[in-house]
Protein backbone atom coordinates (compact mmCIF):
# COMPACT_ATOMS: atom_id res chain seq x y z
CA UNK A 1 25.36 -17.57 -10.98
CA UNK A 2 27.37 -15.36 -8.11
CA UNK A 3 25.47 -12.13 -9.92
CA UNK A 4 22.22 -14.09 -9.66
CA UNK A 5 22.27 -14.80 -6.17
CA UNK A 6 24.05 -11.23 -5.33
CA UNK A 7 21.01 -9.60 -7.28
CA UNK A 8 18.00 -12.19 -5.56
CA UNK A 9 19.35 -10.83 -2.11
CA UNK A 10 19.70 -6.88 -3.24
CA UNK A 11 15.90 -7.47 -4.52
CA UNK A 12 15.01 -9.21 -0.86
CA UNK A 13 16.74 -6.15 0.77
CA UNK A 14 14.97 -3.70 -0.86
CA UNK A 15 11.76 -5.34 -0.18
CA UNK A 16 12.27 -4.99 3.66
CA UNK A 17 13.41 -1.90 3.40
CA UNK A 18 10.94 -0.89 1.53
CA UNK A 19 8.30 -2.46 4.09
CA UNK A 20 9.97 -0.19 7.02
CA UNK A 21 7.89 2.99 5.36
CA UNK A 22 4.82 1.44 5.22
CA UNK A 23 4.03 2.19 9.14
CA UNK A 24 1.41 3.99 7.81
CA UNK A 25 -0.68 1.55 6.67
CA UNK A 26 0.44 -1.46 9.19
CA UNK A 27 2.02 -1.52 11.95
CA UNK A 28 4.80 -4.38 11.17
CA UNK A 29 5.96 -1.31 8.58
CA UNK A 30 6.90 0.60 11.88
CA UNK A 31 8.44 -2.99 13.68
CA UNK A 32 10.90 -2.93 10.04
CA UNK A 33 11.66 0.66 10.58
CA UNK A 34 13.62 -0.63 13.59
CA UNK A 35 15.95 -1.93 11.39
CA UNK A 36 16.23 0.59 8.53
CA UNK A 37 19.70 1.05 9.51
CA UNK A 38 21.00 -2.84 9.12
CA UNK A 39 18.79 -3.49 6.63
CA UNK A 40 20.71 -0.35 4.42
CA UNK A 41 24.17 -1.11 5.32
CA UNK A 42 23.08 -4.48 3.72
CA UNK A 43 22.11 -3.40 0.79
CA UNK A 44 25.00 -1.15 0.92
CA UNK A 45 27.05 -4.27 1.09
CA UNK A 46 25.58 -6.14 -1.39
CA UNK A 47 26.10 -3.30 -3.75
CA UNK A 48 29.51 -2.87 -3.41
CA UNK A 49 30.24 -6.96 -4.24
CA UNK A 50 27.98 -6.21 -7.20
CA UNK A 51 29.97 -3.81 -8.60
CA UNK A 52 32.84 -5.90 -7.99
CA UNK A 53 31.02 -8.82 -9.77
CA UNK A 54 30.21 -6.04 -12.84
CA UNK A 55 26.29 -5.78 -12.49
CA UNK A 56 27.21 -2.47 -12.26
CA UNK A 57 23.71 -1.56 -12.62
CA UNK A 58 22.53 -3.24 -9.76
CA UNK A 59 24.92 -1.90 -7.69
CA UNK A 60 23.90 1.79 -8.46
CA UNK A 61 20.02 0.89 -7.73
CA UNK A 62 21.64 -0.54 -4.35
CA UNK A 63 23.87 2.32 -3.63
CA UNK A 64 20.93 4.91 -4.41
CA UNK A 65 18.68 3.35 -1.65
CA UNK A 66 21.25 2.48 0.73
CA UNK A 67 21.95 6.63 0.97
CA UNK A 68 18.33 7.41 0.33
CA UNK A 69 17.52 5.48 3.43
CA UNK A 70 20.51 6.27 5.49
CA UNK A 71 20.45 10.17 4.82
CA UNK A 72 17.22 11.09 7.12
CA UNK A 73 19.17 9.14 9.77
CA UNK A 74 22.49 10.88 9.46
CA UNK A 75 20.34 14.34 9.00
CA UNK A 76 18.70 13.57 12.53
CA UNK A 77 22.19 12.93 13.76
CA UNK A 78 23.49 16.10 13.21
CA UNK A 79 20.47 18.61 12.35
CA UNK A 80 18.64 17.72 14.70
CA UNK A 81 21.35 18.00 17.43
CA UNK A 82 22.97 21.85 16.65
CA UNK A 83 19.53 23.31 18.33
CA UNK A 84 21.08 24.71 21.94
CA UNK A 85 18.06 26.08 23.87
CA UNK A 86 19.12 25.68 27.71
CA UNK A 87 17.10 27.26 29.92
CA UNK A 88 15.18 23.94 31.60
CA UNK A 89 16.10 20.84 31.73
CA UNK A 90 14.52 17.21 31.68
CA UNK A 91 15.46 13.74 32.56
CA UNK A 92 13.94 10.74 31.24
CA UNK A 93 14.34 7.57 32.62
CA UNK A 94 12.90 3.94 31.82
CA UNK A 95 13.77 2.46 35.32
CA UNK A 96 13.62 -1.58 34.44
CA UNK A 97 10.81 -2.17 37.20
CA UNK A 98 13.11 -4.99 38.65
CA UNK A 99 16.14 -2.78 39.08
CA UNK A 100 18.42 -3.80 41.90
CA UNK A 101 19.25 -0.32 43.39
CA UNK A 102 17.00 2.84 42.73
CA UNK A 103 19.83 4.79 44.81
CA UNK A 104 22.18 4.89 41.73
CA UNK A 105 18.96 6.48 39.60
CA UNK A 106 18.10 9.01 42.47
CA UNK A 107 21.97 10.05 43.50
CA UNK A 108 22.15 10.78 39.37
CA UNK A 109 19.21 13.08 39.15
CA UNK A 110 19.86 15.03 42.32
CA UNK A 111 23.80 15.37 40.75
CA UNK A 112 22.09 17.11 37.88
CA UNK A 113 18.92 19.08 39.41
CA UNK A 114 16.64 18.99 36.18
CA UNK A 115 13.98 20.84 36.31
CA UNK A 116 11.80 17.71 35.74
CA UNK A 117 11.87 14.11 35.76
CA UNK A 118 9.63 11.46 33.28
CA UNK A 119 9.99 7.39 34.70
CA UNK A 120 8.52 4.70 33.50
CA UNK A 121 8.32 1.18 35.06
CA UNK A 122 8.11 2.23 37.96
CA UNK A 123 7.14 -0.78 40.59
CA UNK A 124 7.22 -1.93 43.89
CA UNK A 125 10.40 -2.94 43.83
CA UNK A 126 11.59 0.73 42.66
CA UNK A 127 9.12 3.03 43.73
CA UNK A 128 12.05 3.87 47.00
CA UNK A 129 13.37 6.09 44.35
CA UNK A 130 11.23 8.97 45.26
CA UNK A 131 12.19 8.87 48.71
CA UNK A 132 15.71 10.88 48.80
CA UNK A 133 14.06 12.93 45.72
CA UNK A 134 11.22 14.20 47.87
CA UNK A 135 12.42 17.47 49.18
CA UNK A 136 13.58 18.70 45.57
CA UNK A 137 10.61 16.76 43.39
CA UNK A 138 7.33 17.70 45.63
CA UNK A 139 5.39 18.06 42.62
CA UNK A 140 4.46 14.86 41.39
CA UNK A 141 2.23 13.02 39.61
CA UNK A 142 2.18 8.58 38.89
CA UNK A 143 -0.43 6.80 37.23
CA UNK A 144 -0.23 2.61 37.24
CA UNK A 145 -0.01 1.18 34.01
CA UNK A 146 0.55 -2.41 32.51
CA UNK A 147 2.54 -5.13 34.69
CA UNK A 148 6.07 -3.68 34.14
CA UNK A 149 5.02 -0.52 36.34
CA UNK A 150 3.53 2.57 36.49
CA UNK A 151 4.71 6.06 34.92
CA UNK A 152 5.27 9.68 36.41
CA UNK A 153 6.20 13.02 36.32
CA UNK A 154 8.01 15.31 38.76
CA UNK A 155 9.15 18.75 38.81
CA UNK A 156 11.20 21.37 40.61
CA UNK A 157 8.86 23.78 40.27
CA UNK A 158 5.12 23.77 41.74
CA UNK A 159 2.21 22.17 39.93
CA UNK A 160 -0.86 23.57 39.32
CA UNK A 161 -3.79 23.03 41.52
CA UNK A 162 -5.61 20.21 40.26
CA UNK A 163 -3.70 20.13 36.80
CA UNK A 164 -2.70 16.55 37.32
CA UNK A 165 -3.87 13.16 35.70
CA UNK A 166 -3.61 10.07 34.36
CA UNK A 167 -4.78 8.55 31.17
CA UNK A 168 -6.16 5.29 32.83
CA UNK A 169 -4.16 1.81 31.72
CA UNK A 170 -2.56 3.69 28.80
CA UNK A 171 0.94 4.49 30.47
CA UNK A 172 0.53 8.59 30.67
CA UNK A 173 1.22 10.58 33.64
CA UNK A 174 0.97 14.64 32.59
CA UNK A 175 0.89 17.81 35.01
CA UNK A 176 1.31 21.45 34.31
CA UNK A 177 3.48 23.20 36.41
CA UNK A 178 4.55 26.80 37.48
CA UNK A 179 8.28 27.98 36.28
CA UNK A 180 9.86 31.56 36.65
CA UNK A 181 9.15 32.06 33.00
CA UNK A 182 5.18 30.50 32.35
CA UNK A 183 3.43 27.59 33.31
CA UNK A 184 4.06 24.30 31.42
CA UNK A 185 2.67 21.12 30.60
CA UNK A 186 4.93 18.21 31.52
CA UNK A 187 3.99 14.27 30.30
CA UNK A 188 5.62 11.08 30.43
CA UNK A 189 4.55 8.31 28.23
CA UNK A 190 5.33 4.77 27.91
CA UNK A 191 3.99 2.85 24.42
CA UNK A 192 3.57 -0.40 23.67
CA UNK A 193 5.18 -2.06 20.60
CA UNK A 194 3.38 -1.77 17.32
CA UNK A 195 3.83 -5.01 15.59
CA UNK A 196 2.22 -7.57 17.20
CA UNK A 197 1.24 -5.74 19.79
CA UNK A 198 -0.93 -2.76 19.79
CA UNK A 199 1.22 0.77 19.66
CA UNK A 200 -1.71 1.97 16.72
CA UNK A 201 -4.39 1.51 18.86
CA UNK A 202 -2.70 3.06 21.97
CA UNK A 203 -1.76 6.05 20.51
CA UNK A 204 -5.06 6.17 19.12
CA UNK A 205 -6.35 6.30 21.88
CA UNK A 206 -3.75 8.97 23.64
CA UNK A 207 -4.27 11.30 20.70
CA UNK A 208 -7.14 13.03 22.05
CA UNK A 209 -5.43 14.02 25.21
CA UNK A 210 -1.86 15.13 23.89
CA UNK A 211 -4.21 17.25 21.19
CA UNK A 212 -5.75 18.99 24.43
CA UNK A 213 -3.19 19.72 25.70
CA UNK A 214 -1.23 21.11 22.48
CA UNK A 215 -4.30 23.17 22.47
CA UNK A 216 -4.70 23.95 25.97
CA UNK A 217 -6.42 27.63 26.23
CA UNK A 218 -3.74 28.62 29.09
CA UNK A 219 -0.95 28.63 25.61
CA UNK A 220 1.02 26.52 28.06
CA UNK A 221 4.19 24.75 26.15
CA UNK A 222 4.26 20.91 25.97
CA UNK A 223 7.21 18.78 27.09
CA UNK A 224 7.03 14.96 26.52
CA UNK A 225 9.61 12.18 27.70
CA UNK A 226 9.33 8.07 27.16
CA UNK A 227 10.18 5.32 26.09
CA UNK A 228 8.36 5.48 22.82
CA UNK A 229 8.86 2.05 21.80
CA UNK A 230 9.92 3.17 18.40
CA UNK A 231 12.52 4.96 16.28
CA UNK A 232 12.53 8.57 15.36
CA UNK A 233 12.32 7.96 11.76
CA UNK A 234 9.13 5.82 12.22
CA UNK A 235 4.90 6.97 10.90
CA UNK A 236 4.23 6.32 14.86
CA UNK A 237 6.68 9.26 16.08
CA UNK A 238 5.62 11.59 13.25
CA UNK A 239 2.27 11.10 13.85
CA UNK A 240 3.19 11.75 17.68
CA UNK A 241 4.87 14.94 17.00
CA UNK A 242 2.21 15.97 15.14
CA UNK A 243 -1.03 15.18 17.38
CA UNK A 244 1.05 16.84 20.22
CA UNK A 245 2.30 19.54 18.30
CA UNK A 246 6.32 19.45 19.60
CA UNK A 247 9.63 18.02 18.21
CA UNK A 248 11.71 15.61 19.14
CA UNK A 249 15.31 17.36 20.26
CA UNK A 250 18.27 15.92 19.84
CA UNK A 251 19.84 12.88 17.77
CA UNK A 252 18.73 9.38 17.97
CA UNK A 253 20.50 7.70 21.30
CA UNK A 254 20.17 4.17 21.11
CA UNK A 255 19.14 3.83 24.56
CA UNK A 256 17.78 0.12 24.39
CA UNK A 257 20.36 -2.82 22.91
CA UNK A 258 18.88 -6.49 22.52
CA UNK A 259 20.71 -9.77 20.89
CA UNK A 260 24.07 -8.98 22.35
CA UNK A 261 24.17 -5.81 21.17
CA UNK A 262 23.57 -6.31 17.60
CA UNK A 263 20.32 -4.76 17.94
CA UNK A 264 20.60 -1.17 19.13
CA UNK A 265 17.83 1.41 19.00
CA UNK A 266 16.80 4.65 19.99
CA UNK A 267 13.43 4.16 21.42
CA UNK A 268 13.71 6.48 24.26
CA UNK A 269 12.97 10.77 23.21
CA UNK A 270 12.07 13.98 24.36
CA UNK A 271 9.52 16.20 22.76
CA UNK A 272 9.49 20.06 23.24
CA UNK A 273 7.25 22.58 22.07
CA UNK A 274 9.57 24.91 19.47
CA UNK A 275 11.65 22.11 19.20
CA UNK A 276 15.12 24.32 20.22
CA UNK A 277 16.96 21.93 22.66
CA UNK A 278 19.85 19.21 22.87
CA UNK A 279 19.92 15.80 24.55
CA UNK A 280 22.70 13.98 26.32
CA UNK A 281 22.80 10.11 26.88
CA UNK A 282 23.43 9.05 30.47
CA UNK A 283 24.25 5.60 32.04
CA UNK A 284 21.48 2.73 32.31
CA UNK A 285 22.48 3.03 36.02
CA UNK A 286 20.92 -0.74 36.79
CA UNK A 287 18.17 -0.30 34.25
CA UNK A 288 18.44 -1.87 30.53
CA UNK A 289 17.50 1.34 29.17
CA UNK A 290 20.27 4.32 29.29
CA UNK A 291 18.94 7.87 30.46
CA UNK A 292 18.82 11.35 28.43
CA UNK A 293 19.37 14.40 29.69
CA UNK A 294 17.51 17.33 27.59
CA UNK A 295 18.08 20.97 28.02
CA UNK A 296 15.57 23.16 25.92
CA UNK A 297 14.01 26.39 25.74
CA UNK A 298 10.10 26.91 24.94
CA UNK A 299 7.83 29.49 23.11
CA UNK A 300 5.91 30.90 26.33
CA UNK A 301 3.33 33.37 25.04
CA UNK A 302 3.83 32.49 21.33
């Protein structure tokens, strides 16, 4: 009876887990994917009392997908993260849009002097932010988006005339900009959530313009920060990475914690061109979301 039940669960497991890789074909596959990693140590679990219980075979189906699903993750953890390119430097940032004091945010960036910035919900209640950033961060660029506020970019370095735009109601900012070593293309994005809301459709519809710019005839590298509203190991990222032609640097922060903390996720990236960089996790500094901090080189003239 204890086997039974043990092996009814294990089969339950799998089938979620199994449902997270299906992104590509619904979106609820990609809202699973959240929790590949609870959903494995589960399974893991449940495989280990198995054994215990002597349905030894069970237990080795459980322990095989419990390490095939947990391997990409611990890959991306370390991987992922030995790439040291440091010549720029980005910070991304999902404010909160009803964040209390915008000082902590701005004292925080001008501590660190990257040489650009990506924010999203950015309000009214916010927006002060740019004021004490204004002689470092002229070049800017914000673009309104849904009712949690707008998105922008902002760099050290100049922008090019006229290189800056929105994509209207579909949370992208984007500018290219001049630095010592080659002009640059610099984005910040904000997605919704796939499942049930409408991440497929959005990035849909942003796929056009991050495949112009990937392909822009100036050979300009692409940087891209957000909040992503999904997990590196997710159809929606690769797709992302692919449309836009970058990779995301670094290992998965969990910069967004819900339900007391039991659900933690890394939602929040950075995208590079070349992919060589590293990424630091900084305070949430009055927001619900914490900061990164990337440093990265990129392939000018390649």
């Amino acid at each position: 009876m204890i086997k039974r039940g043990l092996r009814n669960l294990l089969l339950l497991a799998l089938a979620a887990l199994g449902a997270g890789y299906l992104g590509r074909f619904h979106p609820a596959g990609d809202s699973v994917a959240v929790f590949r990693p609870q959903i494995a140590l589960a399974i893991l679990l449940l495989a280990v009392l198995l054994w215990v219980a002597r349905a030894r075979r069970w237990a080795v189906v459980g322990g095989a997908a419990a390490l095939i699903a947990f391997g990409p993750i611990f890959w991306m953890s370390g991987a992922l993260s030995a790439s040291g390119g440091s010549g720029l430097s980005l910070y991304q940032k999902n404010m909160r849009f009803r964040v209390e004091d915008p000082g902590l945010l701005a004292a925080d960036i001008l501590a660190r002097r990257p040489d650009f910035l990506t924010l999203q919900e950015i309000s009214g209640a916010n927006m002060v932010v740019f004021d004490p950033l204004e002689a470092t961060y002229k070049a800017r660029q914000f673009c309104p988006f849904a009712t949690v506020g707008g998105v922008a970019v902002a760099s050290r370095w100049p922008m090019v005339p006229g290189s800056g735009f929105c994509a209207e109601a579909d949370g992208l900012a984007a500018m290219q900009v001049t630095t010592p070593r080659g002009p640059v293309w610099v984005v910040s994005i904000h997605l919704h959530w796939p499942w049930p809301k409408s991440q497929p459709a959005h990035i849909a519809r942003l796929s056009p313009v991050l495949s112009r710019l990937a392909n822009d005839d100036s050979g300009a590298p692409l940087v891209i920060g957000g909040d992503f509203n999904m997990v590196p190991w997710s159809h929606a990222m690769t797709r992302l990475t692919e449309i836009s032609r970058t990779e995301r640097i670094g290992p998965p922060h969990v910069t967004l914690t819900k339900m007391r903390g039991w659900m933690r996720v890394p939602i929040d990236h950075v995208l590079v061109s070349g992919g060589d960089g590293s990424v630091q996790r900084l305070e949430r500094l009055g927001s619900d979301h914490f900061g990164l901090f990337a440093r990265f080189d990129l392939p000018f003239g390649a």
